[in-house]
C-alpha atoms as a PDB file:
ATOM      1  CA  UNK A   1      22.107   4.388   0.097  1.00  0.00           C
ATOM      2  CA  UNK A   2      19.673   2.182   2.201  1.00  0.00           C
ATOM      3  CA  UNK A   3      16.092   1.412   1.863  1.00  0.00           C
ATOM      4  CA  UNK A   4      14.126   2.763   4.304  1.00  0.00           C
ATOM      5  CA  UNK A   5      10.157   3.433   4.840  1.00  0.00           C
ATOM      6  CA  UNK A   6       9.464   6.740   6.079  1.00  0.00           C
ATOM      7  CA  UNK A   7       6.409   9.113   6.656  1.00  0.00           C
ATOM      8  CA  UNK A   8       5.139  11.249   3.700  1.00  0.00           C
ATOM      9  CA  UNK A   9       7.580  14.359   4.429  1.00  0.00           C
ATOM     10  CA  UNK A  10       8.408  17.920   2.893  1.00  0.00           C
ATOM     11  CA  UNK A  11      12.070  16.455   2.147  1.00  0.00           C
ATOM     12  CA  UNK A  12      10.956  13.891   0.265  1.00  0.00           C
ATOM     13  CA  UNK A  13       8.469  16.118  -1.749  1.00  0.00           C
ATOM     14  CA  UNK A  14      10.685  17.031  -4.460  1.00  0.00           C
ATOM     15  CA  UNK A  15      11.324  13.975  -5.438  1.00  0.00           C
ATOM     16  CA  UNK A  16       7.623  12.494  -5.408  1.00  0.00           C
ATOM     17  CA  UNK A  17       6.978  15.431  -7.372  1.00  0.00           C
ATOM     18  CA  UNK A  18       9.473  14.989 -10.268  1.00  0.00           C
ATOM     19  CA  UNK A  19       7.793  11.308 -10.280  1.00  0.00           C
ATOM     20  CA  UNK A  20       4.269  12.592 -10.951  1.00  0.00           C
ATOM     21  CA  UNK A  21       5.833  14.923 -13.614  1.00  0.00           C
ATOM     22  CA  UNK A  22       7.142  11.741 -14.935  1.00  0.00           C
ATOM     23  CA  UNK A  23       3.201  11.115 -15.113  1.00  0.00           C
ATOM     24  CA  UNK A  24       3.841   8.448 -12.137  1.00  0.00           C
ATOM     25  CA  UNK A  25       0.997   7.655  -9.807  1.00  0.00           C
ATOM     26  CA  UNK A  26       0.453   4.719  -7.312  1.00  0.00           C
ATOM     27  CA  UNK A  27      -2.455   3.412  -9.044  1.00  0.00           C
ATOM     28  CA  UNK A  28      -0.908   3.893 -12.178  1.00  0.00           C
ATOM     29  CA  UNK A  29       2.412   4.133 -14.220  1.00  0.00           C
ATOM     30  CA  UNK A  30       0.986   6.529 -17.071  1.00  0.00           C
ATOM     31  CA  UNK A  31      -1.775   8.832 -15.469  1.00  0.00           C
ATOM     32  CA  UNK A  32      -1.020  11.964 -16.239  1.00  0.00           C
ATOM     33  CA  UNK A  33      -4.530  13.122 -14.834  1.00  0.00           C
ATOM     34  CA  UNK A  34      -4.084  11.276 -11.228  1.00  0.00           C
ATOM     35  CA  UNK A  35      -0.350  12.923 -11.872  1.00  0.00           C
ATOM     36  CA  UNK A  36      -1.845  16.466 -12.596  1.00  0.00           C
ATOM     37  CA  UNK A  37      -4.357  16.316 -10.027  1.00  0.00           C
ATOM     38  CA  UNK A  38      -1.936  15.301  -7.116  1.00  0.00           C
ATOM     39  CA  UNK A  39       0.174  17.878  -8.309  1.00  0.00           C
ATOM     40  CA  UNK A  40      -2.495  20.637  -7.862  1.00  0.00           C
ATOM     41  CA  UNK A  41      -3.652  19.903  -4.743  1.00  0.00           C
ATOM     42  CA  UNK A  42       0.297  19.439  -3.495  1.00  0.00           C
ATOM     43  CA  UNK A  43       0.611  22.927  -5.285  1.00  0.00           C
ATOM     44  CA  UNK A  44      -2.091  24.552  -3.335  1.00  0.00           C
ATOM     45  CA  UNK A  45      -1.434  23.238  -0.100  1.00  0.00           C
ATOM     46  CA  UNK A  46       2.200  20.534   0.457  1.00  0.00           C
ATOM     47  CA  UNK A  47       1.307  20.194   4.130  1.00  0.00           C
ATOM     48  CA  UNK A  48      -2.479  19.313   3.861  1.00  0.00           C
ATOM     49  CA  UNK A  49      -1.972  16.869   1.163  1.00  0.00           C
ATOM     50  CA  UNK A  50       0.756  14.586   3.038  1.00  0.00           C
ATOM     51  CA  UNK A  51      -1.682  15.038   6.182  1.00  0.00           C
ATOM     52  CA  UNK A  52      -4.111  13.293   3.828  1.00  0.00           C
ATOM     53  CA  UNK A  53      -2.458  10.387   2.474  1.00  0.00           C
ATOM     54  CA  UNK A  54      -2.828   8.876   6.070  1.00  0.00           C
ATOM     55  CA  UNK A  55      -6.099   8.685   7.382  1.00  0.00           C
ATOM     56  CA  UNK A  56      -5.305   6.241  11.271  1.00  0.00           C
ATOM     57  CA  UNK A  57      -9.062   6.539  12.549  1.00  0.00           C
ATOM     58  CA  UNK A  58     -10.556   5.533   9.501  1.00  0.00           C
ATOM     59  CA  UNK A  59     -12.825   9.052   9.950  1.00  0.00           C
ATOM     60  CA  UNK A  60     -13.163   9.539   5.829  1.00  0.00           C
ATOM     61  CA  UNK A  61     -16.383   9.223   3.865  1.00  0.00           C
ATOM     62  CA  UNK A  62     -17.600   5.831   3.015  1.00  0.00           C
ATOM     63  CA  UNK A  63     -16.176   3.913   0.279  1.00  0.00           C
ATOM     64  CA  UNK A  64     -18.922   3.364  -2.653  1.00  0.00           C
ATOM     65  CA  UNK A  65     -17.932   0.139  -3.779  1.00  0.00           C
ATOM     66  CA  UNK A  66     -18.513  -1.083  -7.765  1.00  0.00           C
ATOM     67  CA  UNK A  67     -22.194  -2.260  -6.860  1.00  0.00           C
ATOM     68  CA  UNK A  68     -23.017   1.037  -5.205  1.00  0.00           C
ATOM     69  CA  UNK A  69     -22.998   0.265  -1.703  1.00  0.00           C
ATOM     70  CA  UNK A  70     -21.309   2.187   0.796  1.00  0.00           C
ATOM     71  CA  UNK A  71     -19.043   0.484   3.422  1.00  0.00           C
ATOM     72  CA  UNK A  72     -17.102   1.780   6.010  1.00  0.00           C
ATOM     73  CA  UNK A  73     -13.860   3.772   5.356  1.00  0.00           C
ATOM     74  CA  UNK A  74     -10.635   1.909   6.660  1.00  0.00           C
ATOM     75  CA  UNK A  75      -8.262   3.238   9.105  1.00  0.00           C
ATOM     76  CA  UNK A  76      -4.576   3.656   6.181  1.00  0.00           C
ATOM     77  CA  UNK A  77      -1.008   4.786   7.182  1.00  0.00           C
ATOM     78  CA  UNK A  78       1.069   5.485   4.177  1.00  0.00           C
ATOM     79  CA  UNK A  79       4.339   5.529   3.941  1.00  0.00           C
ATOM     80  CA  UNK A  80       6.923   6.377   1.798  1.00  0.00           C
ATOM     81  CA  UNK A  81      10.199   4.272  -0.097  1.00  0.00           C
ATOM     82  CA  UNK A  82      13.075   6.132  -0.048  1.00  0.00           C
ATOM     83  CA  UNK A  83      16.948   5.475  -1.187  1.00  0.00           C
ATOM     84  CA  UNK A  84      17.334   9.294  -0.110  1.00  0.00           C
ATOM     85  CA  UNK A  85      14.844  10.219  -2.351  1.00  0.00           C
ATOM     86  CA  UNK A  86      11.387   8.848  -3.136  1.00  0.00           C
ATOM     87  CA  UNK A  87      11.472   5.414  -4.590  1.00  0.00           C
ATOM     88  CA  UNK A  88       7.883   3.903  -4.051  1.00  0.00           C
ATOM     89  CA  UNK A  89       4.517   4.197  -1.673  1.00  0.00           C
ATOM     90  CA  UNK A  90       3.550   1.241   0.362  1.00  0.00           C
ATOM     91  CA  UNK A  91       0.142   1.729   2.349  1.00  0.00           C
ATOM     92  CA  UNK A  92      -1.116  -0.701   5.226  1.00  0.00           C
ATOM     93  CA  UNK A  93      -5.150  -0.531   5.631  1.00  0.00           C
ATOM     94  CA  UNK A  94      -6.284  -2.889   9.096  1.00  0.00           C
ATOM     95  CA  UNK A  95      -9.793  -2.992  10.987  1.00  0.00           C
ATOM     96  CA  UNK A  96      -9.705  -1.787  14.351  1.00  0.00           C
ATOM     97  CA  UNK A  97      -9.023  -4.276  17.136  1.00  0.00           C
ATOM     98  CA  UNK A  98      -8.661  -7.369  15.247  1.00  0.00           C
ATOM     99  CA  UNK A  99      -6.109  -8.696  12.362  1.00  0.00           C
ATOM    100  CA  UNK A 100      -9.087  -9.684  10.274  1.00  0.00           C
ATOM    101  CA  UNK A 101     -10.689  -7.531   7.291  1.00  0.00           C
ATOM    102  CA  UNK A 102     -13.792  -7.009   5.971  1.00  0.00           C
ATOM    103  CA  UNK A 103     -14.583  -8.891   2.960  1.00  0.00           C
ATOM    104  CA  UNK A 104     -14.271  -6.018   0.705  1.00  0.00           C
ATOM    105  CA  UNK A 105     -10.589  -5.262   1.129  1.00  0.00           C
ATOM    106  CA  UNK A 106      -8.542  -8.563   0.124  1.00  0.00           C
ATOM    107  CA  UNK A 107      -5.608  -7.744   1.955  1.00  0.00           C
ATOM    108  CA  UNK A 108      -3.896  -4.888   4.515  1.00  0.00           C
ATOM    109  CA  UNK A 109      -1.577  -4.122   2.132  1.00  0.00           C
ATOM    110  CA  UNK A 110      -0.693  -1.926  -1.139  1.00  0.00           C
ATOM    111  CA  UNK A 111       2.763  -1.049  -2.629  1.00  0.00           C
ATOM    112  CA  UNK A 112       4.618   0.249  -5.829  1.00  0.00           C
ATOM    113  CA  UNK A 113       8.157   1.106  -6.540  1.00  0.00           C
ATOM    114  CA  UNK A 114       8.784   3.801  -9.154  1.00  0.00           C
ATOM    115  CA  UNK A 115       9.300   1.982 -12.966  1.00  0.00           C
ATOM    116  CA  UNK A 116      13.005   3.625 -12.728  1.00  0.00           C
ATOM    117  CA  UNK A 117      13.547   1.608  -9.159  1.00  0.00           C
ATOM    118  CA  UNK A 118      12.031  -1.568  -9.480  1.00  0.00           C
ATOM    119  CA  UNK A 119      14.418  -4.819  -9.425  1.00  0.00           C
ATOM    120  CA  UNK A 120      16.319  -3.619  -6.343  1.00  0.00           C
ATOM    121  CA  UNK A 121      14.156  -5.126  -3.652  1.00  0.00           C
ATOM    122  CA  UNK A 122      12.973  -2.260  -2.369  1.00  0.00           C
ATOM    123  CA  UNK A 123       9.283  -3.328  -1.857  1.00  0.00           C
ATOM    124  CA  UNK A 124      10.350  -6.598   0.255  1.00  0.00           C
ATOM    125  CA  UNK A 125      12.674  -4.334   2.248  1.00  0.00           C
ATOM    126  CA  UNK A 126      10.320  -1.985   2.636  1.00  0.00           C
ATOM    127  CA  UNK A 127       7.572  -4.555   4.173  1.00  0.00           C
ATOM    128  CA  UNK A 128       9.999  -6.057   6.460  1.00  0.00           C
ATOM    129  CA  UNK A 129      10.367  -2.241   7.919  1.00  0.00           C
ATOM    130  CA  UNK A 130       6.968  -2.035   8.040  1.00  0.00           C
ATOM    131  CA  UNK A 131       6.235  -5.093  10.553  1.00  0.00           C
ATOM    132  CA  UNK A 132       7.001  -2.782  13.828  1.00  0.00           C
ATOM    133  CA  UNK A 133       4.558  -0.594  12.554  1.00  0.00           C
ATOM    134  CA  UNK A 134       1.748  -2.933  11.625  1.00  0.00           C
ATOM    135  CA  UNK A 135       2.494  -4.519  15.527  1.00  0.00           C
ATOM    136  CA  UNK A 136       1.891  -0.992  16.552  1.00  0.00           C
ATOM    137  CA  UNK A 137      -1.560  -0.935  15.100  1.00  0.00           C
ATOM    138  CA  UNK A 138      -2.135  -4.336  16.647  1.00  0.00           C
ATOM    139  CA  UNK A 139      -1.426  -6.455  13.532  1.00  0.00           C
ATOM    140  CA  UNK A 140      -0.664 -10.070  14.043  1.00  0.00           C
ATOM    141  CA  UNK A 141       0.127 -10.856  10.325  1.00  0.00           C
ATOM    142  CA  UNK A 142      -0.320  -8.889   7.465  1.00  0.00           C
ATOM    143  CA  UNK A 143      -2.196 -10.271   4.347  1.00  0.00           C
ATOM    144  CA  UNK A 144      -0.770  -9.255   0.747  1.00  0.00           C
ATOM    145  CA  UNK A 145      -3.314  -9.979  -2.139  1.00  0.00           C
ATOM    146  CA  UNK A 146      -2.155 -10.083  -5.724  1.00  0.00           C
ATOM    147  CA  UNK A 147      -3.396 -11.134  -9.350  1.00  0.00           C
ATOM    148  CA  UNK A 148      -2.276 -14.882 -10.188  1.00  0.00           C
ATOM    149  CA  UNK A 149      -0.164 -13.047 -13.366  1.00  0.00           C
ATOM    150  CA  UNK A 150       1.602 -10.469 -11.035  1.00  0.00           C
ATOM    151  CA  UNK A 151       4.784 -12.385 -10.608  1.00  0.00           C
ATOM    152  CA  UNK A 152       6.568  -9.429  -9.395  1.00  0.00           C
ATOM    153  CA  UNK A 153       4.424  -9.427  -6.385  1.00  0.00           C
ATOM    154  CA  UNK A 154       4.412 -12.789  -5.791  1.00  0.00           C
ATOM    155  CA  UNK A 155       8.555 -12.557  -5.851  1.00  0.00           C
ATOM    156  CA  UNK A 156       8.072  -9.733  -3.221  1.00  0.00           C
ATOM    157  CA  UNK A 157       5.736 -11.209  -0.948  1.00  0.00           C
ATOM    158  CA  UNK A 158       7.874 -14.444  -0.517  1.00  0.00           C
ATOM    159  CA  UNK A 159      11.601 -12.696  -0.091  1.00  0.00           C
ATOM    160  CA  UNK A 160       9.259 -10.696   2.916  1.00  0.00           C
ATOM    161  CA  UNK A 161       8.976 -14.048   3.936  1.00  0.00           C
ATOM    162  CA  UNK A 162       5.463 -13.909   3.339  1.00  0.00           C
ATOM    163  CA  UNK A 163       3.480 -17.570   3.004  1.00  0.00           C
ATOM    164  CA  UNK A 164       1.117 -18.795  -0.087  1.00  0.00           C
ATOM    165  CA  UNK A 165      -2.583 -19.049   2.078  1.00  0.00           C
ATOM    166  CA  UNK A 166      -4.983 -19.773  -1.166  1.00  0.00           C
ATOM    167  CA  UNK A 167      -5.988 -18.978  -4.617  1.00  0.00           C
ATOM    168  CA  UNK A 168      -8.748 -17.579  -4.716  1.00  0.00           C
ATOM    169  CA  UNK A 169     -11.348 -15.530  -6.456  1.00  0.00           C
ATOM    170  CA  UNK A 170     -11.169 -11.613  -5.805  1.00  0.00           C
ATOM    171  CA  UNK A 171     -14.690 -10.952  -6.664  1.00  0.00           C
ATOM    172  CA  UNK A 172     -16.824  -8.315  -8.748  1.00  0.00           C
ATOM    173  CA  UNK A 173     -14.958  -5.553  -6.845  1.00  0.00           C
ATOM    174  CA  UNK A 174     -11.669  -6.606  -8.867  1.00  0.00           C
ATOM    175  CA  UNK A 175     -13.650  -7.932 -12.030  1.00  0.00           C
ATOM    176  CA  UNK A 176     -14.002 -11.376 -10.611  1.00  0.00           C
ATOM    177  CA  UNK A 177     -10.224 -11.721 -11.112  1.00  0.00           C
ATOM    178  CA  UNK A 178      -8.036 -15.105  -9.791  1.00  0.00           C
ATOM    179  CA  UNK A 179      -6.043 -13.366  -7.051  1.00  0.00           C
ATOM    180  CA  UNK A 180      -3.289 -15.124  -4.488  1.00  0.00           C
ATOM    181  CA  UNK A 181      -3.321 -14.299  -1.082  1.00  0.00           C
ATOM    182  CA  UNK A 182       0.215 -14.454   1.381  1.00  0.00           C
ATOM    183  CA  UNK A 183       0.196 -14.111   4.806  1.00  0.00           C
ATOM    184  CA  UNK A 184       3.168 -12.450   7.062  1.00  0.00           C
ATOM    185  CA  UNK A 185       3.120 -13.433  10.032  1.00  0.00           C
ATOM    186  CA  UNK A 186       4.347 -10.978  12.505  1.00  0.00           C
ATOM    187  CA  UNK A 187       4.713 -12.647  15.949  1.00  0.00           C
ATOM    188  CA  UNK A 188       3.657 -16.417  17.327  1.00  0.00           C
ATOM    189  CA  UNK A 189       0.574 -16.003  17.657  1.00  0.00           C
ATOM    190  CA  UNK A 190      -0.236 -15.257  13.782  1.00  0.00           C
ATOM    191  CA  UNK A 191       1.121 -18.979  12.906  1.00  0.00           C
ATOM    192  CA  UNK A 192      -1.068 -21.275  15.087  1.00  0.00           C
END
């Protein structure tokens, strides 16, 4: 079956829910307490919590960031990975009215496949299905920030077609960790 990226969706459900009884989270392979929680709140209420995994005004409490400041919350869209069933979550974060970010979010884009999916290519098929969207929010090019030892990433980045910008320094926020950043470009414009 193909790869494709879809909206978080009731026919899906089932299947994101056997991975967080498989103790599967986003942020984390082995959390059974993210896995429990998720499963609670999808428990009391499916259709509010896929209403909240997207958030396209940005109209969510501040972040409190490591150092205990408070910035701005980020208009997200999150989408799903699915070979007809759920496969992985890929979420695209942008400021309002300009490609740039603020300097506390090191790139507009997360993604994970499932640890029982990965190898297949479904995160660099995935972000090449997401580029209509990210135009849609007035993206010109995407940035994709990784840890210098995630080779994984960096393979999925590039067969996106994504470009090597810089090595840099991620700051306290990500324990002052050496991070790579790629760039997508989406359109002309984003390559001058």
């Amino acid at each position: 079956m193909p790869i494709t990226l879809v909206t978080p969706n009731l026919a899906l459900l089932p299947s994101y829910i056997a991975a967080l009884e498989r103790n599967w989270t986003r942020d984390n392979d082995q959390d059974p307490a993210g896995a429990a929680a998720q499963l609670a709140r999808i428990h009391q209420d499916a259709d509010a919590f896929l209403t909240s995994l997207s958030d396209l005004n940005g109209s969510g409490p501040f972040v409190e960031l490591n150092d205990g400041s408070k910035v701005p919350r980020l208009p997200r869209a999150r989408y799903w990975i699915s070979d007809g069933e759920f496969a992985g979550d890929l979420s695209l974060r942008w400021q309002k009215g300009t490609s740039e970010l603020p300097a506390y979010c090191l790139g507009h884009l997360g993604y994970v496949v499932v640890p029982w999916k990965r190898g297949g290519n479904y995160a660099s098929q995935a972000i090449l299905q997401l580029v209509p969207l990210a135009i849609s929010h007035g993206l010109s090019w995407i940035d994709i920030a990784m840890g210098v030892d995630n080779v994984a990433s960096r393979h999925t980045a590039e067969k996106a077609g994504a470009m090597l910008l810089r090595q840099f320094n991620a700051g306290p926020e990500a324990d002052n960790q050496e991070a790579l950043l790629f760039r997508l470009g989406l359109n002309a414009e984003a390559l001058l």
